[in-house]
PDB file of N, CA and C in Angstrom:
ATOM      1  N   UNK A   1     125.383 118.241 129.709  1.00  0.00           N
ATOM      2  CA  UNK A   1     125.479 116.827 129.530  1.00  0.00           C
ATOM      3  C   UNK A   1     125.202 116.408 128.082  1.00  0.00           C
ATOM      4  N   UNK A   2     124.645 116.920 127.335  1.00  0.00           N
ATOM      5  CA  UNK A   2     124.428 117.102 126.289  1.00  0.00           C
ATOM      6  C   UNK A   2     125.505 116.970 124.358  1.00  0.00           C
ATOM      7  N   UNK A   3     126.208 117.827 125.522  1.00  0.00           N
ATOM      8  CA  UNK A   3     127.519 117.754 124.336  1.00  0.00           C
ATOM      9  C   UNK A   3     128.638 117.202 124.386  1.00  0.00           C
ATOM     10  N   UNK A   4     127.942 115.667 125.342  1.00  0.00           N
ATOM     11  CA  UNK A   4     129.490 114.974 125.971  1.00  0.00           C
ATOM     12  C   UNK A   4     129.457 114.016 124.956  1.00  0.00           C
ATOM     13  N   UNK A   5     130.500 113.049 124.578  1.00  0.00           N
ATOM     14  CA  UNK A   5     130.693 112.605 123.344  1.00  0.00           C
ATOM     15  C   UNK A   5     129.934 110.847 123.821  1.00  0.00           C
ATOM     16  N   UNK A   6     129.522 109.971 122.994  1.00  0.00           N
ATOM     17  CA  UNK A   6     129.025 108.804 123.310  1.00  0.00           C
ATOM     18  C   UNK A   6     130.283 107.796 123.488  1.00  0.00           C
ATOM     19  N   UNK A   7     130.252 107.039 124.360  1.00  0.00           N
ATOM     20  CA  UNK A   7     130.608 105.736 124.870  1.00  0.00           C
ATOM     21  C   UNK A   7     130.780 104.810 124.113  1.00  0.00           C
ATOM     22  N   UNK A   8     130.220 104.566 122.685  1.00  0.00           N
ATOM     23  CA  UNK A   8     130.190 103.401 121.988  1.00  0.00           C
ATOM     24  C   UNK A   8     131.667 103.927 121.223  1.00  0.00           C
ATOM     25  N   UNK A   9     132.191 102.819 120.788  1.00  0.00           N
ATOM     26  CA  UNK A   9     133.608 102.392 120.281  1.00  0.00           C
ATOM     27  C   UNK A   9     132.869 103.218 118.423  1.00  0.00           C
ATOM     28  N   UNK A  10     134.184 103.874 117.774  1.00  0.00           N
ATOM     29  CA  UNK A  10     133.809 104.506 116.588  1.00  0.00           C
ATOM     30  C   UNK A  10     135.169 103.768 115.716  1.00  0.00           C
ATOM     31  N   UNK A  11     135.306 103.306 114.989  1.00  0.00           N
ATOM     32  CA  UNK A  11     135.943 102.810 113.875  1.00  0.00           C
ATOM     33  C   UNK A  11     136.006 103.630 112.740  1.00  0.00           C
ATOM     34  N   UNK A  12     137.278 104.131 111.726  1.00  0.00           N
ATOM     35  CA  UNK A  12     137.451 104.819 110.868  1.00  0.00           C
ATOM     36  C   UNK A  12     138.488 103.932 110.196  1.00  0.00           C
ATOM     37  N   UNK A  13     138.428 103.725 108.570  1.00  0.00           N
ATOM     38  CA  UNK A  13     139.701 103.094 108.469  1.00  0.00           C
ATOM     39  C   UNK A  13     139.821 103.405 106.892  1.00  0.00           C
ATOM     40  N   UNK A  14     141.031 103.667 106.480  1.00  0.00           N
ATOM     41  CA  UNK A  14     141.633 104.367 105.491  1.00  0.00           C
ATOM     42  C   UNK A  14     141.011 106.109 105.450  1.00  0.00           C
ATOM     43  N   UNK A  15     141.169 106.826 106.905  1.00  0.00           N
ATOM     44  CA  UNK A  15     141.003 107.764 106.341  1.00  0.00           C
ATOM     45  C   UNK A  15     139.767 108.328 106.774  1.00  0.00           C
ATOM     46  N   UNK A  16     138.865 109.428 106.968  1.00  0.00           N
ATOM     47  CA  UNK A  16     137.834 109.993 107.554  1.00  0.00           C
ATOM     48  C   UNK A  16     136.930 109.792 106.799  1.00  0.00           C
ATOM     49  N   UNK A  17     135.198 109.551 107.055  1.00  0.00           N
ATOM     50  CA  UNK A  17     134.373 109.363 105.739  1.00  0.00           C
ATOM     51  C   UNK A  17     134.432 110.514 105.643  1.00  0.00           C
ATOM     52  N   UNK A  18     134.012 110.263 104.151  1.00  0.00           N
ATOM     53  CA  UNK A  18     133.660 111.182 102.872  1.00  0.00           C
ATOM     54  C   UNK A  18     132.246 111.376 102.107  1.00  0.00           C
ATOM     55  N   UNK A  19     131.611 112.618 102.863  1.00  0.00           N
ATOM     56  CA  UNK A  19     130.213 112.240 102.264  1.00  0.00           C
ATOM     57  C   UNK A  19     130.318 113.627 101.796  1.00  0.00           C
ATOM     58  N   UNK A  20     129.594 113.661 100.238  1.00  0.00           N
ATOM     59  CA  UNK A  20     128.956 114.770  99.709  1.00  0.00           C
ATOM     60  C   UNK A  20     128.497 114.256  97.925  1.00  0.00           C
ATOM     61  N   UNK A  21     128.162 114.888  97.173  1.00  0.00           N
ATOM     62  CA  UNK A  21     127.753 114.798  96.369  1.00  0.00           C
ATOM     63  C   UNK A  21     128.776 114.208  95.120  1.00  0.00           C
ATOM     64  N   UNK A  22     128.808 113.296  94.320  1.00  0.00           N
ATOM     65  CA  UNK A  22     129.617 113.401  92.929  1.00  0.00           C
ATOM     66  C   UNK A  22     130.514 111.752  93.744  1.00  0.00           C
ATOM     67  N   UNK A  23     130.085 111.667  94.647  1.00  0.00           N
ATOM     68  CA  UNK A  23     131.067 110.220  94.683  1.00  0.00           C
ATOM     69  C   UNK A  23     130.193 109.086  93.902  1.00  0.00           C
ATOM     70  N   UNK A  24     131.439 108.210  94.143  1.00  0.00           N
ATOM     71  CA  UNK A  24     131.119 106.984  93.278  1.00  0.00           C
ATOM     72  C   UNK A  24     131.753 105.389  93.990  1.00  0.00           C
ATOM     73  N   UNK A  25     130.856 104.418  94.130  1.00  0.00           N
ATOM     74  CA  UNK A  25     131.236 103.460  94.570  1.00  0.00           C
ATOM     75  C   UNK A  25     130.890 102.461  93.446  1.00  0.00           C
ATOM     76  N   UNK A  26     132.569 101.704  93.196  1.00  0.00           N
ATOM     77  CA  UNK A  26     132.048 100.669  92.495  1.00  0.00           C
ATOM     78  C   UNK A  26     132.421  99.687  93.639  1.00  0.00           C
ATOM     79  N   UNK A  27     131.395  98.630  93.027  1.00  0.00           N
ATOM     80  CA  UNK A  27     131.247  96.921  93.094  1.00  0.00           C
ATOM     81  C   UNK A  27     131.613  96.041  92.421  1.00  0.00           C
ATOM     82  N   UNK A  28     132.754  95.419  92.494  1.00  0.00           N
ATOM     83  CA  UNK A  28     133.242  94.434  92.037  1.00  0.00           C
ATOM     84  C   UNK A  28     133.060  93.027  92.402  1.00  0.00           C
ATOM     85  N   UNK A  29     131.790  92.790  93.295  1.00  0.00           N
ATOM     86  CA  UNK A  29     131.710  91.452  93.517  1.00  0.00           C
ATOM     87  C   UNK A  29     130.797  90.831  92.349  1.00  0.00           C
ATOM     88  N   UNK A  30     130.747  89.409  92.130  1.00  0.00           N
ATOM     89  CA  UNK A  30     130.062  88.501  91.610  1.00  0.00           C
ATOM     90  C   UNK A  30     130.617  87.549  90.893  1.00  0.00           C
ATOM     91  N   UNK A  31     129.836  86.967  89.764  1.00  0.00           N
ATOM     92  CA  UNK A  31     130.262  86.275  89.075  1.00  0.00           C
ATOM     93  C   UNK A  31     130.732  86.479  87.701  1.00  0.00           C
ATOM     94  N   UNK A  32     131.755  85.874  86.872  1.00  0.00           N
ATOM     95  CA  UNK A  32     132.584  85.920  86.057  1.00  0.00           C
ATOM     96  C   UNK A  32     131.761  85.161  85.209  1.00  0.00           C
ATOM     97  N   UNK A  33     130.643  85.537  83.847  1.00  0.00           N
ATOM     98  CA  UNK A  33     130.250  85.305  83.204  1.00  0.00           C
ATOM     99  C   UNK A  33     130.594  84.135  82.216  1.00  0.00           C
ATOM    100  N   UNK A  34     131.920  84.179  81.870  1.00  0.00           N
ATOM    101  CA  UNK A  34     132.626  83.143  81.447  1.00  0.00           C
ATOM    102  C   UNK A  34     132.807  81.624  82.362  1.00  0.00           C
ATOM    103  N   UNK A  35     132.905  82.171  83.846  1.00  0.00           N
ATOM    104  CA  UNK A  35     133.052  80.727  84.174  1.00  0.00           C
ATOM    105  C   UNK A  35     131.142  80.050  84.782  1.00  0.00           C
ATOM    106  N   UNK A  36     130.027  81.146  84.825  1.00  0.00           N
ATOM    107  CA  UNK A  36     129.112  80.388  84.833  1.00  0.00           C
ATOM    108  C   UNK A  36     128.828  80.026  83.548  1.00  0.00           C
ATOM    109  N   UNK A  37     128.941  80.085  82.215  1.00  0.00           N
ATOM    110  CA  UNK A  37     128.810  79.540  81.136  1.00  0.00           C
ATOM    111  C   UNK A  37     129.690  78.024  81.236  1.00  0.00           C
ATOM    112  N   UNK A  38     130.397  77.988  81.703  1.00  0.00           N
ATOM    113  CA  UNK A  38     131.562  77.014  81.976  1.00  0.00           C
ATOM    114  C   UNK A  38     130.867  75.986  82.891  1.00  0.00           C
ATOM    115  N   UNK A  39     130.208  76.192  83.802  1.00  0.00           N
ATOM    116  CA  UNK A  39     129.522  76.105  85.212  1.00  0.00           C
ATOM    117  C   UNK A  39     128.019  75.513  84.702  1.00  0.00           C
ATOM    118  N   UNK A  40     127.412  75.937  83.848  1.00  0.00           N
ATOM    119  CA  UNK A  40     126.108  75.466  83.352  1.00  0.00           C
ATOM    120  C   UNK A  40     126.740  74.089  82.011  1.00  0.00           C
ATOM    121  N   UNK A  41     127.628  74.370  81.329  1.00  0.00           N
ATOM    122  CA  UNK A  41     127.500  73.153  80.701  1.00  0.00           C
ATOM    123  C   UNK A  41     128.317  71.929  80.853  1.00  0.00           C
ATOM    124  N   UNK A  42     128.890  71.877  82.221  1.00  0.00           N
ATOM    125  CA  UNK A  42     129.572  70.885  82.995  1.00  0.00           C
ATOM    126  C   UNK A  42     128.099  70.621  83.400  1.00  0.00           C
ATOM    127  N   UNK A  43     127.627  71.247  84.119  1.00  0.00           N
ATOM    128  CA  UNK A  43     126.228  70.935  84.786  1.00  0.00           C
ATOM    129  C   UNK A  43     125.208  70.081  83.921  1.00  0.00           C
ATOM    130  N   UNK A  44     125.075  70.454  82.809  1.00  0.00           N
ATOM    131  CA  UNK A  44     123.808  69.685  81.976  1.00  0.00           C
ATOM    132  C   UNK A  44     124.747  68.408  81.023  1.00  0.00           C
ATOM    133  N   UNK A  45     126.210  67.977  80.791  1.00  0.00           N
ATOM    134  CA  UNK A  45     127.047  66.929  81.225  1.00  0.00           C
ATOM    135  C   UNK A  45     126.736  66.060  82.378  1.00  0.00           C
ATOM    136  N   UNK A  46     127.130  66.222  83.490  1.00  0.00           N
ATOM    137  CA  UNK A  46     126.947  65.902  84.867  1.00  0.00           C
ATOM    138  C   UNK A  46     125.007  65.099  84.786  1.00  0.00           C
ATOM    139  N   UNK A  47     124.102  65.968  84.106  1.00  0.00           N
ATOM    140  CA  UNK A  47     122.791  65.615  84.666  1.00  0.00           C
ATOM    141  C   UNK A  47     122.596  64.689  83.471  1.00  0.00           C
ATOM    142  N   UNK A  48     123.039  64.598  82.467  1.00  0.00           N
ATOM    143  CA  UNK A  48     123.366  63.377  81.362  1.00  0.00           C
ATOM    144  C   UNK A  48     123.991  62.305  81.582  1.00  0.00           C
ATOM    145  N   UNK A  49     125.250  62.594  82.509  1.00  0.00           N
ATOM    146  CA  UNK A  49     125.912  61.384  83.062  1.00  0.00           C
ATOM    147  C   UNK A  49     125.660  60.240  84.019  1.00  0.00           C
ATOM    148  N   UNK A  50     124.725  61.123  84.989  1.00  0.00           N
ATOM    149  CA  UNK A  50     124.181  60.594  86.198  1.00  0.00           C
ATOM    150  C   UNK A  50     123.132  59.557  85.809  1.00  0.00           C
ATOM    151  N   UNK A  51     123.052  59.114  86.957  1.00  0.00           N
ATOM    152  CA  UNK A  51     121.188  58.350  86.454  1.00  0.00           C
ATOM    153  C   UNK A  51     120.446  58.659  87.445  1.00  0.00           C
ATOM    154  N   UNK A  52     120.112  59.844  86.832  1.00  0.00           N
ATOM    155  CA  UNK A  52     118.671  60.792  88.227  1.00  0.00           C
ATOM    156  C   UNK A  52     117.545  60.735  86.681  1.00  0.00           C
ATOM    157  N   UNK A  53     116.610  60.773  87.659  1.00  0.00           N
ATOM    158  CA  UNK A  53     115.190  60.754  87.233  1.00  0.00           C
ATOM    159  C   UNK A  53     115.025  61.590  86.176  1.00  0.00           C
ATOM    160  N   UNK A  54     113.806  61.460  85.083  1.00  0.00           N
ATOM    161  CA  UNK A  54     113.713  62.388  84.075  1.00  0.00           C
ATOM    162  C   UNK A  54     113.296  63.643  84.379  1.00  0.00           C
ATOM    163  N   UNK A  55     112.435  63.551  85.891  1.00  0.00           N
ATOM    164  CA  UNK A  55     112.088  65.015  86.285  1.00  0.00           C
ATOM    165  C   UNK A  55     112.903  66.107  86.824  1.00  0.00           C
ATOM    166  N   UNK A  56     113.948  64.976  87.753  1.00  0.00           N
ATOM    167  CA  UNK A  56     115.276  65.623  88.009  1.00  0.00           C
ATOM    168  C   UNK A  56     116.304  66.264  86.542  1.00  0.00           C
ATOM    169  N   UNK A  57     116.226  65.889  85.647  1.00  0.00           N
ATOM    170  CA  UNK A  57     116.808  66.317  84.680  1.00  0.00           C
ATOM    171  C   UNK A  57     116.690  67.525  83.851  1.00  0.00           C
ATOM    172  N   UNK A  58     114.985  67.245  83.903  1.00  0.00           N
ATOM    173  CA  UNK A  58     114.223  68.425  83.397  1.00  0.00           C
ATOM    174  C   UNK A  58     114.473  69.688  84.258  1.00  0.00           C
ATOM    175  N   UNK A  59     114.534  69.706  85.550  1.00  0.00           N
ATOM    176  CA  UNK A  59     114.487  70.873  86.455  1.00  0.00           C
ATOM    177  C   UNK A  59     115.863  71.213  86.386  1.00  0.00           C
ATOM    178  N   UNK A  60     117.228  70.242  86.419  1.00  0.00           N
ATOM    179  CA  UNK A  60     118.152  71.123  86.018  1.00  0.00           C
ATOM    180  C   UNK A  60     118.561  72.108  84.169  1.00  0.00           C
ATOM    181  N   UNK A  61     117.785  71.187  83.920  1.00  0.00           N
ATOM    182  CA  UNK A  61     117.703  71.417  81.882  1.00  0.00           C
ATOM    183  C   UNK A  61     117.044  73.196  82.245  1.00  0.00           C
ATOM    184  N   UNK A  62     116.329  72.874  82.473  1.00  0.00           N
ATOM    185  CA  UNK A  62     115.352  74.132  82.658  1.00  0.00           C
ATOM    186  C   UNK A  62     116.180  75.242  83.511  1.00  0.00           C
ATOM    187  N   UNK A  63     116.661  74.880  84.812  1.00  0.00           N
ATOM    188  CA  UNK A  63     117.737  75.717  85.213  1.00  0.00           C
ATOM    189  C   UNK A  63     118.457  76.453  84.361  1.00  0.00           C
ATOM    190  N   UNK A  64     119.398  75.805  83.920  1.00  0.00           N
ATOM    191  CA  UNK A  64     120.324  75.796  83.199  1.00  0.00           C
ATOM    192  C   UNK A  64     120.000  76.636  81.739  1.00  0.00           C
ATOM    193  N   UNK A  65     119.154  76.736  81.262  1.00  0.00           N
ATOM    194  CA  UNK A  65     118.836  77.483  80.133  1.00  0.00           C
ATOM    195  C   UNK A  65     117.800  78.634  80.372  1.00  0.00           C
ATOM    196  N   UNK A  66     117.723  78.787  81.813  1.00  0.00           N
ATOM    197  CA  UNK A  66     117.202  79.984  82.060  1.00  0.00           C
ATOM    198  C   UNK A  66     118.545  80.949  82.361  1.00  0.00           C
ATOM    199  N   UNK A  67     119.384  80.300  83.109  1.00  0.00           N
ATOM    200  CA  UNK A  67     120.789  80.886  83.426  1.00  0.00           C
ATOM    201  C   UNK A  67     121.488  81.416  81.963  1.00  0.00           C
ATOM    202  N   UNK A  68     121.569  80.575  81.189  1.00  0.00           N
ATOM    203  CA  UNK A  68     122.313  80.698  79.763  1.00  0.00           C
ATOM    204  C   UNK A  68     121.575  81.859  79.191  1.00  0.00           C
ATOM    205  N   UNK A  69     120.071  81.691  79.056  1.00  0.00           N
ATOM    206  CA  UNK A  69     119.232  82.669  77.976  1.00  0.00           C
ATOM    207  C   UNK A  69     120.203  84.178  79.031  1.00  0.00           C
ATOM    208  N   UNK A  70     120.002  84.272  80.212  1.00  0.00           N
ATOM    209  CA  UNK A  70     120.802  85.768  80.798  1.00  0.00           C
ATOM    210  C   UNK A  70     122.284  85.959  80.354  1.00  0.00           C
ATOM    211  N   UNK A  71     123.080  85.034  80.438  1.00  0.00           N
ATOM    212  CA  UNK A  71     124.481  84.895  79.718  1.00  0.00           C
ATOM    213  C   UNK A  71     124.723  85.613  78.918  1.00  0.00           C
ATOM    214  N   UNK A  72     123.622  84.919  77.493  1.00  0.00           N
ATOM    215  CA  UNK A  72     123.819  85.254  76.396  1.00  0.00           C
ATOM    216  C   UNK A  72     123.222  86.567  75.999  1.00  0.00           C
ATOM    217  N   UNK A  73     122.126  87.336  76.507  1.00  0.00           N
ATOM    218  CA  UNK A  73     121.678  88.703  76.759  1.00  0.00           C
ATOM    219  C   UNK A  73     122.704  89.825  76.508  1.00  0.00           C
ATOM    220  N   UNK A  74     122.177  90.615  75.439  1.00  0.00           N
ATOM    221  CA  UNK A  74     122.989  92.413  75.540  1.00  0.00           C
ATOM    222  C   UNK A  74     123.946  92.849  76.764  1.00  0.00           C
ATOM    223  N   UNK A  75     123.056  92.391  77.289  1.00  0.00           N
ATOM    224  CA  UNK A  75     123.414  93.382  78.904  1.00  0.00           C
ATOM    225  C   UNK A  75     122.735  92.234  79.856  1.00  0.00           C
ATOM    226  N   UNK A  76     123.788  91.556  80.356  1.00  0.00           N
ATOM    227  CA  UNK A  76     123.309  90.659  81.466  1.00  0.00           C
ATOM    228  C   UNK A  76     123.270  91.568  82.776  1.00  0.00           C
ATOM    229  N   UNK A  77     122.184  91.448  83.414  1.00  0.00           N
ATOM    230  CA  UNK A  77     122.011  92.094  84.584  1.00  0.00           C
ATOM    231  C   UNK A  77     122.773  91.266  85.835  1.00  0.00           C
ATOM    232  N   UNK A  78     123.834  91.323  86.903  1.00  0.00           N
ATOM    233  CA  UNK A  78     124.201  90.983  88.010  1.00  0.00           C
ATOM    234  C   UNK A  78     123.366  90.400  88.415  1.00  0.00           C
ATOM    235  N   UNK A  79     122.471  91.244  88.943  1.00  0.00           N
ATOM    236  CA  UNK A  79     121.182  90.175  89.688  1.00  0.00           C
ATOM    237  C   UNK A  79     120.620  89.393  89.785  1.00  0.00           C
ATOM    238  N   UNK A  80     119.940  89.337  88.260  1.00  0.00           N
ATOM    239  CA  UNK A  80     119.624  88.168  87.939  1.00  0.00           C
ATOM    240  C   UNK A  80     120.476  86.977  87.725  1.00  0.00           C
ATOM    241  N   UNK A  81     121.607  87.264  87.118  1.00  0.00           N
ATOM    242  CA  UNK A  81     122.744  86.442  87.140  1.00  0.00           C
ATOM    243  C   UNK A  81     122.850  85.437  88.273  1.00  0.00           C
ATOM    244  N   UNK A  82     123.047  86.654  89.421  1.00  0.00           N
ATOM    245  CA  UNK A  82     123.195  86.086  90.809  1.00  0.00           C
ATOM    246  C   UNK A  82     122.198  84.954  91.295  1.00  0.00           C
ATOM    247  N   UNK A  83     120.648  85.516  91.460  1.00  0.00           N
ATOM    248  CA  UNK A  83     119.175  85.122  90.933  1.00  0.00           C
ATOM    249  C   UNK A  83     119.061  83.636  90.330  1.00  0.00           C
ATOM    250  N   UNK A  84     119.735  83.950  88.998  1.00  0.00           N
ATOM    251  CA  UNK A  84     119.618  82.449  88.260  1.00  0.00           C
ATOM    252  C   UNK A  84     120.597  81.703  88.968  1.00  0.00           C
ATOM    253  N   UNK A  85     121.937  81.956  88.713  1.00  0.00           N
ATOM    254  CA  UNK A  85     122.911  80.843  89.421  1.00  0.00           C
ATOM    255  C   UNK A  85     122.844  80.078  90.898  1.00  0.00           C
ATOM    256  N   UNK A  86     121.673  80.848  91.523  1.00  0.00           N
ATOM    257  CA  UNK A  86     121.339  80.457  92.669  1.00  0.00           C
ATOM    258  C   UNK A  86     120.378  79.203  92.508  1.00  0.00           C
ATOM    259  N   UNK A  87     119.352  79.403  91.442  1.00  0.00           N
ATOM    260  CA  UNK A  87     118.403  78.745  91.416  1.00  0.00           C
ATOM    261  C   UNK A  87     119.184  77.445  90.945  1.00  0.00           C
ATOM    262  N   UNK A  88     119.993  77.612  89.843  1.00  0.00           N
ATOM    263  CA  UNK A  88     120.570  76.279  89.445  1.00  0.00           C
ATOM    264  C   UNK A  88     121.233  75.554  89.924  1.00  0.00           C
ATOM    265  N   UNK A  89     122.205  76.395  91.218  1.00  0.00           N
ATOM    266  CA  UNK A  89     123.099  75.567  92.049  1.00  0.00           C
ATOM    267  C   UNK A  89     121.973  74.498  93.202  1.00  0.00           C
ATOM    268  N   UNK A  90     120.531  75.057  93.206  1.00  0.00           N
ATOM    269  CA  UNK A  90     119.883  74.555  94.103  1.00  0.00           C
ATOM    270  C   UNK A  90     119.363  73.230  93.153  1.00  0.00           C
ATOM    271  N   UNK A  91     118.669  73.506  91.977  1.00  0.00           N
ATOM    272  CA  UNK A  91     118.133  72.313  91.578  1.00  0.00           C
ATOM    273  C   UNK A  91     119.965  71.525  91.545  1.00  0.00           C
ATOM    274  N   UNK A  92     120.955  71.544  91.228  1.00  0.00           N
ATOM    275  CA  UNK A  92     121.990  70.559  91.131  1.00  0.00           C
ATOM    276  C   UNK A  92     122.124  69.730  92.730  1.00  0.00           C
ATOM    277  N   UNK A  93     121.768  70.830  93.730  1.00  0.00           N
ATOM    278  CA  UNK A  93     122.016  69.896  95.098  1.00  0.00           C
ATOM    279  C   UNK A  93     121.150  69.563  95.121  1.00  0.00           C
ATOM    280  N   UNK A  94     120.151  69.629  94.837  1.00  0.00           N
ATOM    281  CA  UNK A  94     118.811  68.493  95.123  1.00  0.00           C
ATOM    282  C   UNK A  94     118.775  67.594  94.539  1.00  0.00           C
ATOM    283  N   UNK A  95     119.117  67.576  92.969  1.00  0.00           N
ATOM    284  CA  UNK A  95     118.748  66.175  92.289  1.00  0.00           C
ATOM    285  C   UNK A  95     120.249  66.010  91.747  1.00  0.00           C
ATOM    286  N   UNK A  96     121.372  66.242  92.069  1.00  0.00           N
ATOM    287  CA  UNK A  96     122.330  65.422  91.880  1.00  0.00           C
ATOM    288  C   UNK A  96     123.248  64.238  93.262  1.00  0.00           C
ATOM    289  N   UNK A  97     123.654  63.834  92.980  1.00  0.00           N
ATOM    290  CA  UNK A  97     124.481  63.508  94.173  1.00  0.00           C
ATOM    291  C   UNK A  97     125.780  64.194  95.052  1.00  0.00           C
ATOM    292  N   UNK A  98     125.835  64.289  96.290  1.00  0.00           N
ATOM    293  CA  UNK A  98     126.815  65.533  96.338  1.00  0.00           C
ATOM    294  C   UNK A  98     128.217  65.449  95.952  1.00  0.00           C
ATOM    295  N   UNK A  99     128.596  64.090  95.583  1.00  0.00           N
ATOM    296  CA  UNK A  99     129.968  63.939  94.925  1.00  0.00           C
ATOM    297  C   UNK A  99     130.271  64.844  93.784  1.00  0.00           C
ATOM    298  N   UNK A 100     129.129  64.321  92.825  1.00  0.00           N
ATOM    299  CA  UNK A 100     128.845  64.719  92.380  1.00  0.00           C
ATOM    300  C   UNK A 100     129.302  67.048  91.870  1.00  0.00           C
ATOM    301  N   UNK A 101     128.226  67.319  92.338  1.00  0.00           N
ATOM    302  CA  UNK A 101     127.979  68.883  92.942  1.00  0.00           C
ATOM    303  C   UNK A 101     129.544  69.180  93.202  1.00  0.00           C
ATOM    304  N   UNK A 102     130.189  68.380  94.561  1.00  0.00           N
ATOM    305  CA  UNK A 102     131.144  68.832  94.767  1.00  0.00           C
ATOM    306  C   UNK A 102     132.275  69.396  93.523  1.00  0.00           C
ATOM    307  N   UNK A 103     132.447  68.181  93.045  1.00  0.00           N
ATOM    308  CA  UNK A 103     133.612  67.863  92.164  1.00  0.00           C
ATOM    309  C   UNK A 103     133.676  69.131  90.796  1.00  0.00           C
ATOM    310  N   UNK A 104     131.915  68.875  90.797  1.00  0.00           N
ATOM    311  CA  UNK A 104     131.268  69.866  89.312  1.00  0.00           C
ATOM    312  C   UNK A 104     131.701  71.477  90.130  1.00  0.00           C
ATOM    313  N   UNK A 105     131.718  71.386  90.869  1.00  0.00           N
ATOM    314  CA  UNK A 105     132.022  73.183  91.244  1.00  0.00           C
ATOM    315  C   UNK A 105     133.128  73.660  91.327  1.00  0.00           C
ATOM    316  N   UNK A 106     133.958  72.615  92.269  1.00  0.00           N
ATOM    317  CA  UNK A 106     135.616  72.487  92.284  1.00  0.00           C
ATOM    318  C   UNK A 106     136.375  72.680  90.712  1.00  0.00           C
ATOM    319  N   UNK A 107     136.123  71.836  89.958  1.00  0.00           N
ATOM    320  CA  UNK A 107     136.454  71.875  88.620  1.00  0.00           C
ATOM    321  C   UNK A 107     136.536  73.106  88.100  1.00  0.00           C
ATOM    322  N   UNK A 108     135.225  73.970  87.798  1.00  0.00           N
ATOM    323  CA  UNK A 108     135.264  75.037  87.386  1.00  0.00           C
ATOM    324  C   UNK A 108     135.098  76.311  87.943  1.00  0.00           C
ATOM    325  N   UNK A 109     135.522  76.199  89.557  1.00  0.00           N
ATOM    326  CA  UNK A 109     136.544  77.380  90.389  1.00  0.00           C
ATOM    327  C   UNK A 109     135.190  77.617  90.808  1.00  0.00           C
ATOM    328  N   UNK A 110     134.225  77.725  90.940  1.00  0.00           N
ATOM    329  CA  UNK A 110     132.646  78.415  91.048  1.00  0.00           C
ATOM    330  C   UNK A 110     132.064  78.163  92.676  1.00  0.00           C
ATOM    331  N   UNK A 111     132.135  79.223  93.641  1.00  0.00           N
ATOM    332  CA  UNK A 111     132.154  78.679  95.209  1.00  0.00           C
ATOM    333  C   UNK A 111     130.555  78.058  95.354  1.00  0.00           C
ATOM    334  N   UNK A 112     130.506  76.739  95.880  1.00  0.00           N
ATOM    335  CA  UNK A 112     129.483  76.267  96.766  1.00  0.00           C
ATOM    336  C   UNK A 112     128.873  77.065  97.470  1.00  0.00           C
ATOM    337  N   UNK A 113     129.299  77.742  98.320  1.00  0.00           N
ATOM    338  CA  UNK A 113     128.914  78.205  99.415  1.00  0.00           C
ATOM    339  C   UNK A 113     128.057  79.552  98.618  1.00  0.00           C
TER     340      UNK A 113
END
């Protein structure tokens, strides 16, 4: 009973895995450096344009040039990238309006979600 095969459904697709030593997986997801540079100074526009509070301003200011200082870095790390742009898309939905947010993301291709 032992060497009877399991019941659960097995999925393979392009082909049988491939495990042993010397492979390589790249990752091509994230963001396009150029358009969060694009993405941060629509953003600190937008928090100039608006009329939100000075503290609201400050927290995206501050966002926003924590995101940039990684931008502009040797070697921007993904992560943090990811990391920062997260943080900034959050201070923009909090202290902007979502017309706002919307329009600013749409514009420069950069997903909401």
């Amino acid at each position: 009973m032992t060497e009877q095969q399991s019941q659960q459904p097995n999925f393979t697709f392009n082909g049988p895995t491939r495990v042993g030593n010397h492979n390589t997986q790249n990752n091509t997801f994230g963001h396009d450096p150029n358009q969060l540079a694009q993405f941060a100074r629509e953003l600190l526009a937008a928090a100039d344009s608006t009329g939100i509070t000075d503290t609201a301003r400050a927290r995206i200011t501050n966002s926003v040039e924590i995101l940039e200082g990684e931008l502009v870095s040797a070697n921007p790390e993904p992560g943090k990238l990811r990391q920062f742009f997260e943080n900034t898309k959050q201070a923009a939905l909090e202290n902007l309006p979502a017309l706002t947010v919307q329009t600013l993301f749409a514009a420069v291709g950069t997903p909401l979600a």
